[in-house]
C-alpha atoms as a PDB file:
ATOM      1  CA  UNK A   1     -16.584 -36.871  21.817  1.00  0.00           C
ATOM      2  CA  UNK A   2     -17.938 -40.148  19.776  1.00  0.00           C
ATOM      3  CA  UNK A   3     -15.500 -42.132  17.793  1.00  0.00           C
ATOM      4  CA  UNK A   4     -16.628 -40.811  14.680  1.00  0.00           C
ATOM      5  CA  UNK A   5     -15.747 -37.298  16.005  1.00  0.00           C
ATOM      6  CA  UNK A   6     -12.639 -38.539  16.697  1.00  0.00           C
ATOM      7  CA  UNK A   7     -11.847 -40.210  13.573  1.00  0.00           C
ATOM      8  CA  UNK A   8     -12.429 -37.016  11.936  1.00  0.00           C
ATOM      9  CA  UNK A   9      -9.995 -35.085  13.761  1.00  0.00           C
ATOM     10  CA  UNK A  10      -7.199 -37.720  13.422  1.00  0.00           C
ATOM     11  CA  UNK A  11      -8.190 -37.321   9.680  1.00  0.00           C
ATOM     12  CA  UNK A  12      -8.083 -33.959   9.570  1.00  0.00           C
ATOM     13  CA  UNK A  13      -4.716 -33.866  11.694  1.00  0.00           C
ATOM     14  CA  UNK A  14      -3.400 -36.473   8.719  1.00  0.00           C
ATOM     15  CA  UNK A  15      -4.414 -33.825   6.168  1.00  0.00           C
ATOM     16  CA  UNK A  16      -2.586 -30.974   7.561  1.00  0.00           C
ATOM     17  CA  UNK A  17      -0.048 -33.446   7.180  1.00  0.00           C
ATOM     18  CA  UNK A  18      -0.219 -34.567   3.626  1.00  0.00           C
ATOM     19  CA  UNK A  19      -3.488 -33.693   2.139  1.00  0.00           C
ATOM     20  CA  UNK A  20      -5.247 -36.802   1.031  1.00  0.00           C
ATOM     21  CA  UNK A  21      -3.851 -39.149   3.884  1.00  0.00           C
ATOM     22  CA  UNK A  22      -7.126 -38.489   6.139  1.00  0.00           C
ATOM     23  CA  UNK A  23      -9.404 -39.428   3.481  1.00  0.00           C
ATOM     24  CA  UNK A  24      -7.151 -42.321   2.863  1.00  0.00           C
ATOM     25  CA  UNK A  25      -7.750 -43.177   6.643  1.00  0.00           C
ATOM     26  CA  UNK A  26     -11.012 -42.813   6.362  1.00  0.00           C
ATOM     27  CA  UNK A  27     -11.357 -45.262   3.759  1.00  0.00           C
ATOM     28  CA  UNK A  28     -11.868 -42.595   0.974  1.00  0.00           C
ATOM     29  CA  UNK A  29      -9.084 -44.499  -1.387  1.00  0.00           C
ATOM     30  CA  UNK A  30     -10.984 -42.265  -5.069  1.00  0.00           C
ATOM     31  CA  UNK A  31     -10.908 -39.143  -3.090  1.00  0.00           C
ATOM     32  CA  UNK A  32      -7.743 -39.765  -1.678  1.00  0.00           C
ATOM     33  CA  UNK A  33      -5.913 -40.081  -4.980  1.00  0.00           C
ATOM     34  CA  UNK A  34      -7.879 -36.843  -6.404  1.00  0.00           C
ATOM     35  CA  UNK A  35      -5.964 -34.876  -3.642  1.00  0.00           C
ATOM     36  CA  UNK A  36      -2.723 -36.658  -3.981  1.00  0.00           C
ATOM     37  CA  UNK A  37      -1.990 -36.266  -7.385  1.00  0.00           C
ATOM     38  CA  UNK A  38      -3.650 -32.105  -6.970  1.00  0.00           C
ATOM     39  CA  UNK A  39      -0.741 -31.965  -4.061  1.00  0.00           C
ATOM     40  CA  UNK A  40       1.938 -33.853  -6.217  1.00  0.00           C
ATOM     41  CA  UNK A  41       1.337 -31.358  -9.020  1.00  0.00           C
ATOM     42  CA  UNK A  42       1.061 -28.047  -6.835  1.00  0.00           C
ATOM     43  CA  UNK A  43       4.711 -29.220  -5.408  1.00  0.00           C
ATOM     44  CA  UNK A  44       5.992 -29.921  -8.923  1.00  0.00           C
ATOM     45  CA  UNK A  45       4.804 -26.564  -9.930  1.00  0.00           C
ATOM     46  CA  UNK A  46       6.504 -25.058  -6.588  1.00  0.00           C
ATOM     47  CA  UNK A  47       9.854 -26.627  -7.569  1.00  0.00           C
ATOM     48  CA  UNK A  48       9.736 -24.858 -11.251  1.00  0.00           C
ATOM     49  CA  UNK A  49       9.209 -21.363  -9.273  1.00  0.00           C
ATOM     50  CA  UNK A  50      11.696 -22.021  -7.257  1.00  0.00           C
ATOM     51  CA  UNK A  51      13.888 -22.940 -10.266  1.00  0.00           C
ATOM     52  CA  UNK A  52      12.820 -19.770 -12.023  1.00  0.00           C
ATOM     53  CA  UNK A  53      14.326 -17.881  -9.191  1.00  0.00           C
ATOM     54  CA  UNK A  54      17.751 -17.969 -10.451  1.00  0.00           C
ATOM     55  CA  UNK A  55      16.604 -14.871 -13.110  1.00  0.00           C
ATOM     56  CA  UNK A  56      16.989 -11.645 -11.117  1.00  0.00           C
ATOM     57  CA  UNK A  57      15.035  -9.836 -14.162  1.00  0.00           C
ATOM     58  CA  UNK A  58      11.821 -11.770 -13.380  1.00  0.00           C
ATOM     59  CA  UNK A  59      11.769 -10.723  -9.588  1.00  0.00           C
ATOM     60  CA  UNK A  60       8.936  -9.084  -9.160  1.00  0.00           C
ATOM     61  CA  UNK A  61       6.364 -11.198 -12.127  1.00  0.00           C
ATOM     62  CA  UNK A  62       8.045 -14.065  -9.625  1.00  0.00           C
ATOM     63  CA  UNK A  63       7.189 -12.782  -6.272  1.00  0.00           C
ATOM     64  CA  UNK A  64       3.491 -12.194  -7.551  1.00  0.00           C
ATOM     65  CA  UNK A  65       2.966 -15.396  -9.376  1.00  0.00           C
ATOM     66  CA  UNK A  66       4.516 -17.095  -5.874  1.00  0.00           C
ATOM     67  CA  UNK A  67       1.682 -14.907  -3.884  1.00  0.00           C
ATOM     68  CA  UNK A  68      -1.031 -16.686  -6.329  1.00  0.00           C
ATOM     69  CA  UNK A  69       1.111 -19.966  -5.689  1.00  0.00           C
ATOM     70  CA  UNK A  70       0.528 -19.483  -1.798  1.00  0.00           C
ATOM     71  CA  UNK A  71      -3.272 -18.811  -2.117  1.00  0.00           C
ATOM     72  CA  UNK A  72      -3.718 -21.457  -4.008  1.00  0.00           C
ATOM     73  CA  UNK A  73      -2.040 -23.936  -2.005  1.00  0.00           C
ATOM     74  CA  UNK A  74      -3.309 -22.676   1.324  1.00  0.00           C
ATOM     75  CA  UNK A  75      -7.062 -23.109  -0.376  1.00  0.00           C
ATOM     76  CA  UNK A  76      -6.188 -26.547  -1.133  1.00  0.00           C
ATOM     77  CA  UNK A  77      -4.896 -27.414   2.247  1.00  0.00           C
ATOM     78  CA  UNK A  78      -7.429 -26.076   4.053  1.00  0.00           C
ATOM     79  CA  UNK A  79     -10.277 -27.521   1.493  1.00  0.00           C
ATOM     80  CA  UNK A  80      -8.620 -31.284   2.130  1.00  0.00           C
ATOM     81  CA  UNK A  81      -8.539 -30.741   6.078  1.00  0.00           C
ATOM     82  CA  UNK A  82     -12.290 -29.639   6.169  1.00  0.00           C
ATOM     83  CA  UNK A  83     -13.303 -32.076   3.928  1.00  0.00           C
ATOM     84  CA  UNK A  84     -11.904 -35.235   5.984  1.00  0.00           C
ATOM     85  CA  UNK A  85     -12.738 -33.694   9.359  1.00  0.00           C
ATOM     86  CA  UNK A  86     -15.917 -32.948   8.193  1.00  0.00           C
ATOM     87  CA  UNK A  87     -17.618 -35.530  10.447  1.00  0.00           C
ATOM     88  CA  UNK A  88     -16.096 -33.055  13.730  1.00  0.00           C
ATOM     89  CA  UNK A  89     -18.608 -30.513  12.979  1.00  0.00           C
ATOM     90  CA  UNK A  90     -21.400 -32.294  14.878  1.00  0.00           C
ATOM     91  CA  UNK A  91     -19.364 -31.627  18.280  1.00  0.00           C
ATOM     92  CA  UNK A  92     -18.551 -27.873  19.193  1.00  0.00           C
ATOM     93  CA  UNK A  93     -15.306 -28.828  21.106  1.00  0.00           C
ATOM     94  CA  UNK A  94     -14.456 -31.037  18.493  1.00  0.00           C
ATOM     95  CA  UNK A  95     -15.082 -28.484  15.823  1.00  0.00           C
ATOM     96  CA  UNK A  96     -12.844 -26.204  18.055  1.00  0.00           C
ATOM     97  CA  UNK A  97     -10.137 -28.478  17.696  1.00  0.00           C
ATOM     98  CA  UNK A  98     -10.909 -28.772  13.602  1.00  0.00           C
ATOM     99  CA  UNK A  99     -10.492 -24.951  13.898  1.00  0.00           C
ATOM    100  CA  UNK A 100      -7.383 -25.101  15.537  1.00  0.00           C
ATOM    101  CA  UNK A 101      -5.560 -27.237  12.503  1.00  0.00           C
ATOM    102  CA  UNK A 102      -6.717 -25.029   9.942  1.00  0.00           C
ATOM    103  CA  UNK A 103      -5.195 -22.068  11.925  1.00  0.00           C
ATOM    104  CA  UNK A 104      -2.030 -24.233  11.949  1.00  0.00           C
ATOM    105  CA  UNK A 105      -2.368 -24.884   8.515  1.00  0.00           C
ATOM    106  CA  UNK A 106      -2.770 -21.186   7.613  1.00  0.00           C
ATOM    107  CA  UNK A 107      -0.069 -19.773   9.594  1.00  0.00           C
ATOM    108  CA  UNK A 108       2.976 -20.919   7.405  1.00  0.00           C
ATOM    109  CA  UNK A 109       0.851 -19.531   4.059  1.00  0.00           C
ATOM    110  CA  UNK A 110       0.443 -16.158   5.936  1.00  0.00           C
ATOM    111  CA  UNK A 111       4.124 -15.420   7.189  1.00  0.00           C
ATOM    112  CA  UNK A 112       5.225 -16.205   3.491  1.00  0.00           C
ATOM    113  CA  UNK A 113       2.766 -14.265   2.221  1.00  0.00           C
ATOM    114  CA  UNK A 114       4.027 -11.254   4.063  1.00  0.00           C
ATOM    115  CA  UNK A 115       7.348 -11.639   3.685  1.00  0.00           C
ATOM    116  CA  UNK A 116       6.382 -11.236  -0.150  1.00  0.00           C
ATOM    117  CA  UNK A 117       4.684  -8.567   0.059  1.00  0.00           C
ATOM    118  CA  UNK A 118       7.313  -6.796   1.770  1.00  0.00           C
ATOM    119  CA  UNK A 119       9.977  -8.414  -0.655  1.00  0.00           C
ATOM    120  CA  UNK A 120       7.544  -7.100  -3.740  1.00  0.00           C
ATOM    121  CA  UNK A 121       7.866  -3.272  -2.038  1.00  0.00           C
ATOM    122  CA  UNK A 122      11.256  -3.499  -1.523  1.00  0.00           C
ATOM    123  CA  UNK A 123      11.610  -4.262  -5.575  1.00  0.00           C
ATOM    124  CA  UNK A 124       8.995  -1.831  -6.081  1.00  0.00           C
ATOM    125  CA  UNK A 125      11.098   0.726  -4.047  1.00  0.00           C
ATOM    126  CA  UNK A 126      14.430   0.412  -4.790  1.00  0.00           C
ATOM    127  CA  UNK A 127      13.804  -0.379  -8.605  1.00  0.00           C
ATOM    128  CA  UNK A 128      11.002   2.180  -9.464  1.00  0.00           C
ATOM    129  CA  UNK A 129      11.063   3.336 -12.715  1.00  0.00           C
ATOM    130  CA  UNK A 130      10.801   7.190 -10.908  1.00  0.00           C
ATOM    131  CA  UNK A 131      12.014   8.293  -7.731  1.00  0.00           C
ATOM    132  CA  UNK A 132       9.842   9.622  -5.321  1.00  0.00           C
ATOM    133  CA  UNK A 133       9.196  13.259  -5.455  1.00  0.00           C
ATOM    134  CA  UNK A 134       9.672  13.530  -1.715  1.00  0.00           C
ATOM    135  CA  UNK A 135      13.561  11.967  -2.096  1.00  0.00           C
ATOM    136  CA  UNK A 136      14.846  14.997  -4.118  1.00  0.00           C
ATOM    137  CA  UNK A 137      12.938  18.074  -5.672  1.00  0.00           C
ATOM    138  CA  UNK A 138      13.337  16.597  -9.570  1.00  0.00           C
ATOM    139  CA  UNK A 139      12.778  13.061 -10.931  1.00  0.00           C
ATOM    140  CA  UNK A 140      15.598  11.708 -10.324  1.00  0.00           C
ATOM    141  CA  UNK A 141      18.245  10.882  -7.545  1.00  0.00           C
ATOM    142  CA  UNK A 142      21.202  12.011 -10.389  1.00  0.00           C
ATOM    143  CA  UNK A 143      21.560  16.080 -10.236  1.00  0.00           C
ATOM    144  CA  UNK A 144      20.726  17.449 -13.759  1.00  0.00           C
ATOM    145  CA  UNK A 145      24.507  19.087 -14.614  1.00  0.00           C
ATOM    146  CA  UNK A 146      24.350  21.533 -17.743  1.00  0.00           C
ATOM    147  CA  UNK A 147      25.998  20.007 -20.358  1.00  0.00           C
ATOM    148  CA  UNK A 148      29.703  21.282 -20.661  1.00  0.00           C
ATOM    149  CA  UNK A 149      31.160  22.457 -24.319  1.00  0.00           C
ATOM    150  CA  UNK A 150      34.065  20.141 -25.513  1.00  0.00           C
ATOM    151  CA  UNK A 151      37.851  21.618 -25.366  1.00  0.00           C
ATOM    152  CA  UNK A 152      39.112  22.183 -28.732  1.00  0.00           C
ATOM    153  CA  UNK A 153      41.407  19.219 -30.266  1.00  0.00           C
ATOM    154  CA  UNK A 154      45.208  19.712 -29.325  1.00  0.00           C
ATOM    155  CA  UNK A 155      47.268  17.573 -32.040  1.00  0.00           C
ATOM    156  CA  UNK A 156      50.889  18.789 -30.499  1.00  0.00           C
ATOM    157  CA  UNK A 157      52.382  15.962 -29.019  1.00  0.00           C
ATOM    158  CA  UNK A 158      52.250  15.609 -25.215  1.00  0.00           C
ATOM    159  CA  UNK A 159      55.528  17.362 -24.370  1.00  0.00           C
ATOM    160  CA  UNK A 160      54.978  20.163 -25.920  1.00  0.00           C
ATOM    161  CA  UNK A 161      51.581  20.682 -24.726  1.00  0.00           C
ATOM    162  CA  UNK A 162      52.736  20.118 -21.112  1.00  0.00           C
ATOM    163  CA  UNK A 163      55.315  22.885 -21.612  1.00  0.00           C
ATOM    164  CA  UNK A 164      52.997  25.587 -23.152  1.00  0.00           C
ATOM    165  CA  UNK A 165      50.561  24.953 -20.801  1.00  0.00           C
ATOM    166  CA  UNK A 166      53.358  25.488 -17.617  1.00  0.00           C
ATOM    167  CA  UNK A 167      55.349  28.368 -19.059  1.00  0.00           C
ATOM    168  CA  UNK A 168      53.869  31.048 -17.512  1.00  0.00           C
ATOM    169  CA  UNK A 169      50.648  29.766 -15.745  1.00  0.00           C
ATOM    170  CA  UNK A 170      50.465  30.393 -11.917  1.00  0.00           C
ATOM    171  CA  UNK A 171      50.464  27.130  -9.477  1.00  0.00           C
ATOM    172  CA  UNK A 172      46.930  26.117  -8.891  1.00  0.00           C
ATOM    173  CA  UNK A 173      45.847  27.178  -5.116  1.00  0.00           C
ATOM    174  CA  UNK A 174      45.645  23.850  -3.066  1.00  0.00           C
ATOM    175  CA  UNK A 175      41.863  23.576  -2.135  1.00  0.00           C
ATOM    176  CA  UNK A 176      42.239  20.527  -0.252  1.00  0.00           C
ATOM    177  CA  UNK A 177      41.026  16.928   0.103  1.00  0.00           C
ATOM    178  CA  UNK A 178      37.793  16.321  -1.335  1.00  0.00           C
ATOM    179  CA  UNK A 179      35.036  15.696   0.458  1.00  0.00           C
ATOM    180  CA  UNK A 180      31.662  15.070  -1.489  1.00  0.00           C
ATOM    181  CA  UNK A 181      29.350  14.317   1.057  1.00  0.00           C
ATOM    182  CA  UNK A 182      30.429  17.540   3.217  1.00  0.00           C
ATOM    183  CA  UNK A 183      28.724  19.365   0.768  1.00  0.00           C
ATOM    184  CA  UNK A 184      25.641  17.445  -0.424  1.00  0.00           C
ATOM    185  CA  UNK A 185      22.976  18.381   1.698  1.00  0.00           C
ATOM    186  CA  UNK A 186      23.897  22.576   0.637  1.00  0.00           C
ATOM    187  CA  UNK A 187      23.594  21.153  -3.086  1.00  0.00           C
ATOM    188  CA  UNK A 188      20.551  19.784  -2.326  1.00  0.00           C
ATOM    189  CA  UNK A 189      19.364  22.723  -0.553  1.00  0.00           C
ATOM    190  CA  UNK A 190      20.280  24.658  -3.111  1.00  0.00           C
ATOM    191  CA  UNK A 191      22.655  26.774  -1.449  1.00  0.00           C
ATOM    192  CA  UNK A 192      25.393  25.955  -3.513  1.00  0.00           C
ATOM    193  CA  UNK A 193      25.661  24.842  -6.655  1.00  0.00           C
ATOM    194  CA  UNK A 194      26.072  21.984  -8.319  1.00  0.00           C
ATOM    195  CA  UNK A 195      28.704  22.364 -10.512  1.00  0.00           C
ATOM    196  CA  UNK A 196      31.001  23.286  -8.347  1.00  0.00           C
ATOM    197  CA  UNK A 197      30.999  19.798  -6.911  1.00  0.00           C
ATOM    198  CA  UNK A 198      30.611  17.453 -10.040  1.00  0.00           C
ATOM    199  CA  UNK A 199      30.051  14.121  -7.928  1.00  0.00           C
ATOM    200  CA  UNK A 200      27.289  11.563  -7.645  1.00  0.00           C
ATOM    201  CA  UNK A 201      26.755   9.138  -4.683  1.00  0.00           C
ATOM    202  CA  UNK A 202      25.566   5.895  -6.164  1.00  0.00           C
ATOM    203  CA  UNK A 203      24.706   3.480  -4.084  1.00  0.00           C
ATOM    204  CA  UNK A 204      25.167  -0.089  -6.543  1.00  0.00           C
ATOM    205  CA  UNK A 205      22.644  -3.593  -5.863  1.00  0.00           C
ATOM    206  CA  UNK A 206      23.268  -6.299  -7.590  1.00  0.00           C
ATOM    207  CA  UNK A 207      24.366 -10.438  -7.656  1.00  0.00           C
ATOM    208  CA  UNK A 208      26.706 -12.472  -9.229  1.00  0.00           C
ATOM    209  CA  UNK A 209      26.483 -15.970 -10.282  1.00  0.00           C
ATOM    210  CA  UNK A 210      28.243 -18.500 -12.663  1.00  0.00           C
ATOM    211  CA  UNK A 211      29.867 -22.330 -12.136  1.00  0.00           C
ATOM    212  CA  UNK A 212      30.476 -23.398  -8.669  1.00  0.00           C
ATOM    213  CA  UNK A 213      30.210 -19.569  -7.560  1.00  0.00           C
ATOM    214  CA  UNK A 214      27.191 -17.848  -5.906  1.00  0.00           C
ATOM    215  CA  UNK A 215      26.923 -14.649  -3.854  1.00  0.00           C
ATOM    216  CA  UNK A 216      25.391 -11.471  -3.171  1.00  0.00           C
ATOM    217  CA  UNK A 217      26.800  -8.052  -3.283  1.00  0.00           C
ATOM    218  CA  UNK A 218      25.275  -4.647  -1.680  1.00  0.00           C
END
């Protein structure tokens, strides 16, 4: 391996580093600043998606514009290690080793553009704007109760409505504790119906933020 071999792969090690510091090794001072100021404004524009995090409502245009982000930068990266290691190319075992740091370069892009993707489905999942036909037989995870007629208006003031309505009615039989999810799985088999259990399970996501106070709730 010559010294201009290995010159290259110190500047390419530099770049995986902070693009544009192996072509300022190199001498390369015009190029250098090109790929500076592109990496100074790529991590600007990082910081204002980051920012733009704090809007739950723009999670999923977020998570895609971040997966753009990623490509972007990892194109970059790997475009400024290349180009100042370019001189390794002439040696296989050096160009090994020039394929090595752009593997380690592309890694970190890679695992955050997974988790993404899987953060994108979740979103996609939990927040579709119709359930899955496989979750429950209808559209929806609420059960479709028939709409019940209103009780006529009572103006009699509360005592006497509280004795008419105990004079001569029977004790209602004692049915026992409730227990809605005992039952679910014969409502939604339809072997019983679902009126006679007027309950929904709803399972509640969401954040709250304001001065001084962050958290998550589930």
């Amino acid at each position: 391996m010559g010294v201009r071999t290995h010159t290259a792969l110190v500047a390419a090690g530099l770049s995986l580093l902070l693009p544009g510091a192996g072509h300022l090794y190199l001498g390369e001072r015009r190029r250098a600043a090109i790929m500076l100021a592109v990496w100074a404004a790529l991590v600007l524009s990082a910081l204002a998606l980051v920012a733009s995090g704090r809007h739950p409502e723009l999670g999923r245009t977020l998570l895609a514009v971040a997966l753009l982000a990623n490509a972007a930068v990892l194109a970059f990266r790997l475009f400024a290690i290349v180009d100042a290691g370019r001189g390794a190319l002439a040696s296989r075992l050096a160009a090994a080793a020039l394929s090595a740091i752009v593997v380690a370069a592309a890694l970190p892009h890679v695992a955050a553009a997974y988790v993404a993707v899987r953060g994108y489905g979740v979103l996609d999942s939990v927040f579709a704007d119709e359930e899955p036909s496989d979750v429950l037989g209808g559209n929806s995870l609420f059960l479709a109760f028939q709409p019940r007629g209103r009780p006529p208006l009572d103006l009699d003031p509360p005592a006497l409505r509280t004795r008419r309505s105990t004079a001569g009615a029977a004790p209602a039989p004692f049915r026992g504790a409730a227990k809605p999810l005992a039952d679910s799985a014969k409502i939604l088999a339809d072997e019983e119906a679902a009126l006679e259990h007027p309950w929904v399970t709803i399972l509640l996501l969401g954040s709250d933020e304001g001065p001084r106070q962050a958290g998550d709730r589930t």
